[in-house]
Protein backbone atom coordinates (compact mmCIF):
# COMPACT_ATOMS: atom_id res chain seq x y z
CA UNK A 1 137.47 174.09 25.30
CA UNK A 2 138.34 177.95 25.67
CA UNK A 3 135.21 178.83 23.59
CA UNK A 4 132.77 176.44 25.38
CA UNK A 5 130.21 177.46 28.35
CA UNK A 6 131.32 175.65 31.43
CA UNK A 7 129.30 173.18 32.84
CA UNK A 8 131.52 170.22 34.55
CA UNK A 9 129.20 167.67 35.91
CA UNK A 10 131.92 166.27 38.15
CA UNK A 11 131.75 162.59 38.07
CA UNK A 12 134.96 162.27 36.21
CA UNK A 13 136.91 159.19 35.50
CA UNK A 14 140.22 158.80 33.23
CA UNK A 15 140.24 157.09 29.85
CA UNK A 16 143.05 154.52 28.96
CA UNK A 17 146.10 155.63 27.51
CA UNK A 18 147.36 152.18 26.24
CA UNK A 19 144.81 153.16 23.16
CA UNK A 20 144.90 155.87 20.74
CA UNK A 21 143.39 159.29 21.27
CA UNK A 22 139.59 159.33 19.40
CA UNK A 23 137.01 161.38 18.87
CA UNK A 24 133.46 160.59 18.44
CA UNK A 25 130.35 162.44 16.26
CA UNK A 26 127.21 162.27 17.24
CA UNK A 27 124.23 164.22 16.60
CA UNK A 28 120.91 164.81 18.98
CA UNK A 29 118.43 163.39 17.03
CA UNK A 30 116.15 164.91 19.34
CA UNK A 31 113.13 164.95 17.13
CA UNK A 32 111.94 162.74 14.18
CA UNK A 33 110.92 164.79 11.05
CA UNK A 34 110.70 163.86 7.21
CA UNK A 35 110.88 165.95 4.34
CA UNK A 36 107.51 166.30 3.84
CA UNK A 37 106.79 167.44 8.00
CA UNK A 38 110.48 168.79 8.74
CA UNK A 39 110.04 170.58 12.50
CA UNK A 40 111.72 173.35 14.30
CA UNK A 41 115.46 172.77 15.56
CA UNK A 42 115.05 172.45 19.24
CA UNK A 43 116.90 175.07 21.34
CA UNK A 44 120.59 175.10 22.15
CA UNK A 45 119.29 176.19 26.11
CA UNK A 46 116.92 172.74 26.46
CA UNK A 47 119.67 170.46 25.00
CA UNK A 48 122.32 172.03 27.42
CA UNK A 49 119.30 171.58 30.87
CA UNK A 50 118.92 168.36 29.70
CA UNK A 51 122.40 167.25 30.02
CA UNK A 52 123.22 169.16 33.22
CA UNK A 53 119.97 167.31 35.15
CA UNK A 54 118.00 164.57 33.86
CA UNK A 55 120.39 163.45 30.75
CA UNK A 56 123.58 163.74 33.01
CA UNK A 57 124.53 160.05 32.54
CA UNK A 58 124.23 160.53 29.06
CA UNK A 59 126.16 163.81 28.67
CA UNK A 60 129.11 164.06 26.29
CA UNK A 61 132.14 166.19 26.35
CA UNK A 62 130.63 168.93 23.98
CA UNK A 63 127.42 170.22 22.98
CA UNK A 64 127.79 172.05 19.70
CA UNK A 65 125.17 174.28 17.95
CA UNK A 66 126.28 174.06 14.42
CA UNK A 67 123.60 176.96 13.36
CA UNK A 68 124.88 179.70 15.82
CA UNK A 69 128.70 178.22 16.80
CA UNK A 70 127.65 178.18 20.48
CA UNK A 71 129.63 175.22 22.96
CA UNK A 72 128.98 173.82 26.25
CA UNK A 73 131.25 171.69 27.93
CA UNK A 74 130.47 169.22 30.32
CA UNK A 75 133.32 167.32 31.11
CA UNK A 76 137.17 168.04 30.88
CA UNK A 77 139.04 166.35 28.05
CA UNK A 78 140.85 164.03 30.30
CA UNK A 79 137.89 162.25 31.76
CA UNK A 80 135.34 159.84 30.01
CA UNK A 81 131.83 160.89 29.40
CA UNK A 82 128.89 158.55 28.82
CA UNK A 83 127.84 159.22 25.49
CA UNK A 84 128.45 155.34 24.37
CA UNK A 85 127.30 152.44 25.44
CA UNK A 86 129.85 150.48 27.15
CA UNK A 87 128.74 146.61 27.65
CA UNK A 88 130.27 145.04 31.27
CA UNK A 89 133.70 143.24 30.12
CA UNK A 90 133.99 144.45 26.84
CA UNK A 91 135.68 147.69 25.44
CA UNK A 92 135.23 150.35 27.32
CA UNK A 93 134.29 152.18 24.71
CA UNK A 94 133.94 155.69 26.79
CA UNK A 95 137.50 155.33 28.11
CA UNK A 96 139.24 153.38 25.07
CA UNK A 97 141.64 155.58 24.10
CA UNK A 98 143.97 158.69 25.93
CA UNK A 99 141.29 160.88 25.38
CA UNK A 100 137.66 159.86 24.33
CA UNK A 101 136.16 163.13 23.02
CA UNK A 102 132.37 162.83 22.32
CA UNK A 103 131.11 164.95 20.49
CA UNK A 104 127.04 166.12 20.17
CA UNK A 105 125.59 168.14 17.40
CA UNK A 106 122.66 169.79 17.83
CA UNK A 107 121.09 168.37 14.79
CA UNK A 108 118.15 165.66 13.95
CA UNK A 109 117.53 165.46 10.05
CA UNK A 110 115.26 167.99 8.27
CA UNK A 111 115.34 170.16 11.07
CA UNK A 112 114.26 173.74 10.35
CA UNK A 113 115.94 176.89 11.92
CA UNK A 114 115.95 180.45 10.47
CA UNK A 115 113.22 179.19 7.86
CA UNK A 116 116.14 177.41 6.57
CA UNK A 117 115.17 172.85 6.43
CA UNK A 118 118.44 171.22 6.86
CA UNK A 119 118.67 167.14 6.08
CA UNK A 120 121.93 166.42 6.52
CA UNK A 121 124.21 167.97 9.16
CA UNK A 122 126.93 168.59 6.48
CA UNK A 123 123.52 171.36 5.24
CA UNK A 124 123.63 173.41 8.36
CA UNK A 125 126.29 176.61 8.50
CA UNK A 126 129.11 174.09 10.80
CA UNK A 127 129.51 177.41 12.75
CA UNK A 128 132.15 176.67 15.30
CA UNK A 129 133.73 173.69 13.09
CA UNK A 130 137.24 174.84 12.76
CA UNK A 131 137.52 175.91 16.52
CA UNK A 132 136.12 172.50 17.80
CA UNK A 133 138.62 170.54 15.33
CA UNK A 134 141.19 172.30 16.38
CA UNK A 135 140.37 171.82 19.92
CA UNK A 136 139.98 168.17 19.44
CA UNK A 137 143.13 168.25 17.21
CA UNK A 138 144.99 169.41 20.12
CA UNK A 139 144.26 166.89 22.27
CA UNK A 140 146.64 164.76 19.60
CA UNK A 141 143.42 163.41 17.38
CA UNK A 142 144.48 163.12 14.14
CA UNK A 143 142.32 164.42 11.41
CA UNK A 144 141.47 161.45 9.84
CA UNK A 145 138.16 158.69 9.73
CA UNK A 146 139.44 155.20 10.30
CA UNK A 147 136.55 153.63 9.03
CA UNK A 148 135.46 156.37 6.22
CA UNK A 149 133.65 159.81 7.05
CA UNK A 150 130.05 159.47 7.27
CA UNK A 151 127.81 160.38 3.68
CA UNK A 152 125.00 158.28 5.37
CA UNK A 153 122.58 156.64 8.08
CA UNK A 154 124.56 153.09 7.51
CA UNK A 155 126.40 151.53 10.56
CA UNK A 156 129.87 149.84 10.32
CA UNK A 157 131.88 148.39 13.28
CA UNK A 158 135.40 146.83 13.38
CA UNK A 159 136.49 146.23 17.66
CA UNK A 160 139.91 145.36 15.78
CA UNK A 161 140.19 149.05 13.77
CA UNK A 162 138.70 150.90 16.90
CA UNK A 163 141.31 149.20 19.38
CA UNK A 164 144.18 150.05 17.48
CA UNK A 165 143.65 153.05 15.59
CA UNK A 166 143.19 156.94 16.46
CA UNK A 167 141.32 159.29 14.92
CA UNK A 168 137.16 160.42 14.37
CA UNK A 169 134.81 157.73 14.66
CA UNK A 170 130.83 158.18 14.01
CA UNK A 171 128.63 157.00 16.40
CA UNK A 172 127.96 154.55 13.71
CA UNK A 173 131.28 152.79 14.01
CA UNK A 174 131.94 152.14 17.84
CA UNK A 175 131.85 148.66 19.27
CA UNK A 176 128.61 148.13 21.40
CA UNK A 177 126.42 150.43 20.03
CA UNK A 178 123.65 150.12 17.31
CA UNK A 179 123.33 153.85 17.00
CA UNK A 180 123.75 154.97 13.15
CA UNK A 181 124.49 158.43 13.15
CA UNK A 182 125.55 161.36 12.48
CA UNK A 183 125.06 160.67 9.03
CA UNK A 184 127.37 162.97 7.89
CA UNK A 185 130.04 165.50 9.17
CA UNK A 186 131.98 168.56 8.12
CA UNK A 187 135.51 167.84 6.48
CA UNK A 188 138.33 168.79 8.59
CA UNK A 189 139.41 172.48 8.53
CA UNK A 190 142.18 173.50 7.08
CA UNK A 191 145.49 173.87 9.77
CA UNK A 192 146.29 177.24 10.60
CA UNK A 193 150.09 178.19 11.01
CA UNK A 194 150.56 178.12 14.85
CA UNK A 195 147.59 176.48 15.70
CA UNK A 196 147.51 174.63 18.88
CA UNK A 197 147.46 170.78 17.82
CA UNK A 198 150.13 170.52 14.67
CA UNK A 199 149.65 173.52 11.91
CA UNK A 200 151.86 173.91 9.94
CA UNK A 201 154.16 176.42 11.66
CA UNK A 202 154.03 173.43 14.63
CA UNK A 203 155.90 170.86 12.62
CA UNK A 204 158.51 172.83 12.08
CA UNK A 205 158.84 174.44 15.46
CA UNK A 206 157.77 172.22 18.02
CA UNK A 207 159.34 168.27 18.24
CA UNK A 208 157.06 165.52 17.06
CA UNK A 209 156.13 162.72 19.82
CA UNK A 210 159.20 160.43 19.83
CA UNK A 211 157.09 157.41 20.93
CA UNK A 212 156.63 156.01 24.72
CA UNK A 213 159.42 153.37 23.95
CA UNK A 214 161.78 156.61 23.36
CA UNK A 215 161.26 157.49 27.39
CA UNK A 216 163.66 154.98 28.64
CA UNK A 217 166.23 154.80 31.46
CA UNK A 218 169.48 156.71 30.63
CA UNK A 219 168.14 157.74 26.96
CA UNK A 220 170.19 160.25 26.19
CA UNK A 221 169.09 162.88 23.60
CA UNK A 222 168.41 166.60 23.21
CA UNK A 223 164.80 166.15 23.17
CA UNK A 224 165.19 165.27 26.72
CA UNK A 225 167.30 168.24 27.67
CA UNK A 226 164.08 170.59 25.55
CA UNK A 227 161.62 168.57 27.47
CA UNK A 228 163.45 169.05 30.73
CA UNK A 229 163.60 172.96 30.14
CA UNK A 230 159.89 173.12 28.97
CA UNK A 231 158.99 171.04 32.55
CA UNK A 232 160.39 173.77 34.63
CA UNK A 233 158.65 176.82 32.59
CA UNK A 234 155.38 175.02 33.23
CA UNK A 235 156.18 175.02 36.74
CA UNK A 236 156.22 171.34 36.88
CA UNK A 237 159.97 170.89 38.00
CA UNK A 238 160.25 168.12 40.28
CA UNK A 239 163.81 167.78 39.60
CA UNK A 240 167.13 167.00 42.40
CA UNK A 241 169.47 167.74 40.18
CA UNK A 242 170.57 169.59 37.14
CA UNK A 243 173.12 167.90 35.58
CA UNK A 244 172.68 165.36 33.05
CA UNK A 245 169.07 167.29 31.87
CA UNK A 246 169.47 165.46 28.26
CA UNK A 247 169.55 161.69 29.86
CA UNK A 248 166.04 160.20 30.71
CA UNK A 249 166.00 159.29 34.69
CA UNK A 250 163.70 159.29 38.04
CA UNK A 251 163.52 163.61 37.83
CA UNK A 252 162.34 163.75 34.24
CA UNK A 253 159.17 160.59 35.65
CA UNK A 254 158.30 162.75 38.61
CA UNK A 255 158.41 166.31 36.60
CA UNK A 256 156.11 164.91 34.12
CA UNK A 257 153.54 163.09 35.86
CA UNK A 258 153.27 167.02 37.59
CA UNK A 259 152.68 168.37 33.97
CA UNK A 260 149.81 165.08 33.25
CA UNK A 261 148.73 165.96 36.56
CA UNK A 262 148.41 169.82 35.54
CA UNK A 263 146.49 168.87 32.10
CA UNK A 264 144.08 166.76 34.62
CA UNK A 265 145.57 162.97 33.75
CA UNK A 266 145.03 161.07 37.40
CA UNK A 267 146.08 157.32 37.94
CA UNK A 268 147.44 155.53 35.35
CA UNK A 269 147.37 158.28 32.82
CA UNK A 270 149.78 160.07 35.03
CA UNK A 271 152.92 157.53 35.28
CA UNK A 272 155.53 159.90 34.33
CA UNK A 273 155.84 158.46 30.19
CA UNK A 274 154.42 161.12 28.14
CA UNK A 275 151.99 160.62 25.58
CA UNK A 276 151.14 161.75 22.09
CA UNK A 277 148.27 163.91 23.79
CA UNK A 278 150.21 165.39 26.98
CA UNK A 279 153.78 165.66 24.45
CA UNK A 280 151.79 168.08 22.24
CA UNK A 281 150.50 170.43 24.64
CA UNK A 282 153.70 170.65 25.94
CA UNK A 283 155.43 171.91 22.85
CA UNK A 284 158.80 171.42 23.47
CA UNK A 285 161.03 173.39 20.85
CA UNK A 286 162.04 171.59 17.74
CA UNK A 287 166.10 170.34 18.42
């Protein structure tokens, strides 16, 4: 995240592209207050130490200070973190999906900072909001809440709606955990024209994701022949031929697994068949 403090823990792993792209919400909850003893919002500095040494298997992606708009980032977008619990066998919730963004707030309910006692997270200033969802927009997240944005502390989980859809999810709502928050969350910012991630001046200029099933053998189309062009600008030709640049083949598998490979996709997320995520970064001109 361009705005984020860099603090890459290493340890990375990919997520699994054969599910959507998700984000999750969290919040700290580093303190338990009540509205008649709220406490002091603990600082941005102590969240971020304990994630880079003691809480490192426990670190998300981001680290967000919704008071001041402050990131820190501990892990790229293309590897899972291990802010969920993830039961032997079962989902693999940290990786289900071709990016897993988790998400912390630095936030526990009736928190106090600048004199100001916030309850909800939805209370605090959401400093930094717009840039983070359009960060995690980019990524190919859609801006919506398969199983409802959160209004409370109430958990509900569906393995069959978190398998198949993409989109937010609250901590609340992932298979495997018994964790209820964030409670609530800010609603999604409104798309600027060129934004990075689908604005509207990026539905109109750049081509939508075709689907994988489009990227077949001798496909022939002038989304291939855009995608071809935008491979070499990005310095990821791996091409042995130009002729026939609009007809899906072997040079068009090998350029784009060096584009995944560029965005930081390794093993399986790097086959050569774009996805929604990788497609969208690319932004191959609308034909």
């Amino acid at each position: 995240m361009p705005q984020a403090i860099k603090m890459d823990l290493g340890d990375h792993a990919p997520c699994d592209p054969a599910f959507p792209p998700k984000a999750i919400a969290h919040i700290t909850a580093d303190r338990d207050a009540t509205t008649e003893a709220p406490q002091d919002l603990v600082p941005f500095a102590r969240l971020q130490n304990f994630f880079t040494h003691g809480g490192k298997g426990l670190a998300p992606h981001i680290l967000w200070d919704p008071f001041t708009g402050a990131f820190a980032q501990f892990l790229p977008a293309t590897s899972r973190s291990k802010a969920l619990e993830d039961a032997p066998g079962g989902t693999r919730t940290n990786r289900a999906g071709e990016v897993v963004l988790q998400i912390e707030a630095l936030f526990f309910p009736h928190c106090r900072a600048d004199g100001r006692v916030c309850a909800g997270l939805t209370d605090t200033p959401c400093k930094g909001w717009s840039e983070l969802n359009a960060w995690v927009r980019s990524w190919g997240v859609p801006d919506t809440w398969p199983m409802g944005r959160p209004t409370d502390f109430v958990s509900a989980r569906s393995p069959d709606v978190w398998s198949s859809r993409g989109g937010w999810y609250a901590h609340a709502h992932v298979p495997e955990n018994n964790h209820i928050d964030p409670g609530s969350w800010p609603a999604f910012a409104r798309e600027q024209p060129g934004e990075p991630g689908g604005g509207p001046a990026d539905r109109t200029e750049f081509e939508p994701f075709p689907s994988p099933s489009f990227f077949q053998a001798g496909r022939k189309s002038p989304i291939i022949a855009a995608m071809h062009h935008r491979l070499v600008a990005e310095d990821c030709d791996r091409y042995r031929s130009s002729s026939n640049i609009a007809v899906w083949g072997a040079g068009d598998a090998r350029s784009y697994t060096a584009w995944q490979k560029k965005l930081g996709y390794s093993g399986s997320a790097a086959n050569g068949t774009p996805g929604k995520a990788s497609w969208d970064r690319l932004r191959v001109p609308n034909v």
